[in-house]
Protein backbone atom coordinates (compact mmCIF):
# COMPACT_ATOMS: atom_id res chain seq x y z
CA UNK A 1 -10.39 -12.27 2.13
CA UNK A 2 -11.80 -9.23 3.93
CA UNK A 3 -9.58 -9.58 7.02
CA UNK A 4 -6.69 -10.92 5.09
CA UNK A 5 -7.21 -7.21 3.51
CA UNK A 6 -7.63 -5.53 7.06
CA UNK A 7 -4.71 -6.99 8.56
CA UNK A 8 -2.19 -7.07 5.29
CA UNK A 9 -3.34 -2.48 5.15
CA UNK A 10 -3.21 -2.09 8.95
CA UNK A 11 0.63 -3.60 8.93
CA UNK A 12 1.07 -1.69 6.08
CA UNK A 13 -0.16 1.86 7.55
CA UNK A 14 1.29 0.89 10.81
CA UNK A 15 4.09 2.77 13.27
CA UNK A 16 6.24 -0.56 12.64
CA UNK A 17 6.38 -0.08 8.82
CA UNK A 18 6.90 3.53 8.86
CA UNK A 19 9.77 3.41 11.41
CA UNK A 20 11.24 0.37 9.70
CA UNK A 21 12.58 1.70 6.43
CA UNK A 22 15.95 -0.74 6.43
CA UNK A 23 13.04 -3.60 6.52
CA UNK A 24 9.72 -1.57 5.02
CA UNK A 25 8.92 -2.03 1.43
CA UNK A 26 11.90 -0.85 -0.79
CA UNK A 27 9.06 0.89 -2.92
CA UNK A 28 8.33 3.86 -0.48
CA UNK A 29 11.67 4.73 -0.78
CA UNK A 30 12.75 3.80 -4.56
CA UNK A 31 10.00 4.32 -6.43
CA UNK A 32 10.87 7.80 -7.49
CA UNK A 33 14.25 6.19 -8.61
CA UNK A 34 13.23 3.44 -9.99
CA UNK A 35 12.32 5.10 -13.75
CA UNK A 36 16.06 6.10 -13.54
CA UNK A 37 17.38 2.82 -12.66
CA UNK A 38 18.73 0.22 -15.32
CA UNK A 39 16.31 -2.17 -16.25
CA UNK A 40 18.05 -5.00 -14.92
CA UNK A 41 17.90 -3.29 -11.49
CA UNK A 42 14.57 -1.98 -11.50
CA UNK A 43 13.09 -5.46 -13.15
CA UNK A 44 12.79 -7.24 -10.01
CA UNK A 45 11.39 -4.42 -8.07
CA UNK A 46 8.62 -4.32 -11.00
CA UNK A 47 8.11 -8.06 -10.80
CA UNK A 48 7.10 -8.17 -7.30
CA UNK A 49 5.12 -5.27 -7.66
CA UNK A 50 3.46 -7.19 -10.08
CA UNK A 51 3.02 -10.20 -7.76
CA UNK A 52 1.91 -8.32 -5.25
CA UNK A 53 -0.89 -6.44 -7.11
CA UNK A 54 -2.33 -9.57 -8.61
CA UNK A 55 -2.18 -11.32 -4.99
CA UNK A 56 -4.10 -8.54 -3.75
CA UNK A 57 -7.02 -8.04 -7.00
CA UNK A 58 -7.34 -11.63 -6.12
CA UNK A 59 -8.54 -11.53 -2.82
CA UNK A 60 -10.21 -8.39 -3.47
CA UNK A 61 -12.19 -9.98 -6.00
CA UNK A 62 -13.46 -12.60 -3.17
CA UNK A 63 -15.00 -9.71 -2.03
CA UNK A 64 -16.62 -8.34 -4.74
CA UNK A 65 -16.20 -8.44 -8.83
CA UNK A 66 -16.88 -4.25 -8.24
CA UNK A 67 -13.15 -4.68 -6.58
CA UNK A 68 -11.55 -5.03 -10.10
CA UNK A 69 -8.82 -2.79 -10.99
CA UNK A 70 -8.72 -1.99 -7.56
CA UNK A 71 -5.24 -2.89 -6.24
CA UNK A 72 -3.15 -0.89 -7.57
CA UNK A 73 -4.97 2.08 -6.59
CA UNK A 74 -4.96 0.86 -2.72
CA UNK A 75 -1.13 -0.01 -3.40
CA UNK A 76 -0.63 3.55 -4.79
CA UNK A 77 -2.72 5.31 -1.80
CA UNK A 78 -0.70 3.49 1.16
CA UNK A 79 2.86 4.14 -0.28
CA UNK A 80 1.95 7.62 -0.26
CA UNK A 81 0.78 7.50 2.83
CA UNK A 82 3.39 5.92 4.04
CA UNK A 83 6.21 8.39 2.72
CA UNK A 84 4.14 11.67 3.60
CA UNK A 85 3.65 9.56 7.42
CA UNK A 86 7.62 9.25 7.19
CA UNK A 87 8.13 13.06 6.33
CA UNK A 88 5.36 14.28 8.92
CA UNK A 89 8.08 15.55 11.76
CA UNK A 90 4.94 15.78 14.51
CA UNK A 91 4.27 12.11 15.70
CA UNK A 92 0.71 12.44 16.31
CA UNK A 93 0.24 14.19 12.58
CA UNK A 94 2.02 11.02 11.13
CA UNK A 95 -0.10 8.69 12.95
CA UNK A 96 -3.20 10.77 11.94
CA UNK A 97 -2.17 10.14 8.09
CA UNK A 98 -1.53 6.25 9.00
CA UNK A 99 -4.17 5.83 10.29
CA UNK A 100 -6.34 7.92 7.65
CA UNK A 101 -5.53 6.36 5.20
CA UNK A 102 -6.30 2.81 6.94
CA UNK A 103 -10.08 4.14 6.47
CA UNK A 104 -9.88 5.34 3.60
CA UNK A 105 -8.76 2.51 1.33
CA UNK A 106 -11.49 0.62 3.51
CA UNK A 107 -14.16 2.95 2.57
CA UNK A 108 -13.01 2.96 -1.21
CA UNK A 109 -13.45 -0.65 -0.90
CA UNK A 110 -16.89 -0.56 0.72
CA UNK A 111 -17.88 1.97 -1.89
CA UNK A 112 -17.40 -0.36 -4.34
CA UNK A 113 -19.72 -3.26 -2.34
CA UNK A 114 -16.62 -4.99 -1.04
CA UNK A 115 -15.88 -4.75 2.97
């Protein structure tokens, strides 16, 4: 679980991701439209959101019960990250916020006796 964690935030908060918005997650660049979109559209957008997030409390509760509640936090702190990365116009500033944020959701997670 804990480097399932590692890798799955480090491609996440990665160069790759942030560069590859036709192929990134649709949510760093919909989710301020999604509240505006027909449910129909938005539904299966929420759905693997949903997925997602319960994937990831899972293995974050193989960690550590502290971990619960925890993903969607962590999922809320690396799509910011990734769109303020994507607006940052100075490369090494972007990778600075990347990479940042990579330690910080890993130190929220140690906090709460998990990594």
């Amino acid at each position: 679980a804990h480097e399932w964690i590692r890798r799955a935030l480090k491609m996440y908060l990665s160069r790759e991701h942030r560069d590859a918005k036709a192929k990134s997650c649709p949510l760093t660049i919909l989710s301020a439209e999604l509240t505006r979109m027909e449910e129909q559209v938005s539904m299966p957008l929420l759905e693997y959101t949903q997925y997602f997030a319960h994937v990831l409390e899972r293995r974050l509760l193989l960690i550590s019960s502290d971990n619960k509640d925890l993903a969607y936090p962590l999922m809320a702190m690396c799509m910011g990250a990734v769109q303020l990365a994507r607006l940052e116009k100075d490369e090494i500033r972007s990778l600075k916020i990347l990479n940042d944020s990579y330690e910080a959701a890993l130190r929220l997670i140690r906090h709460r006796r998990g990594l």
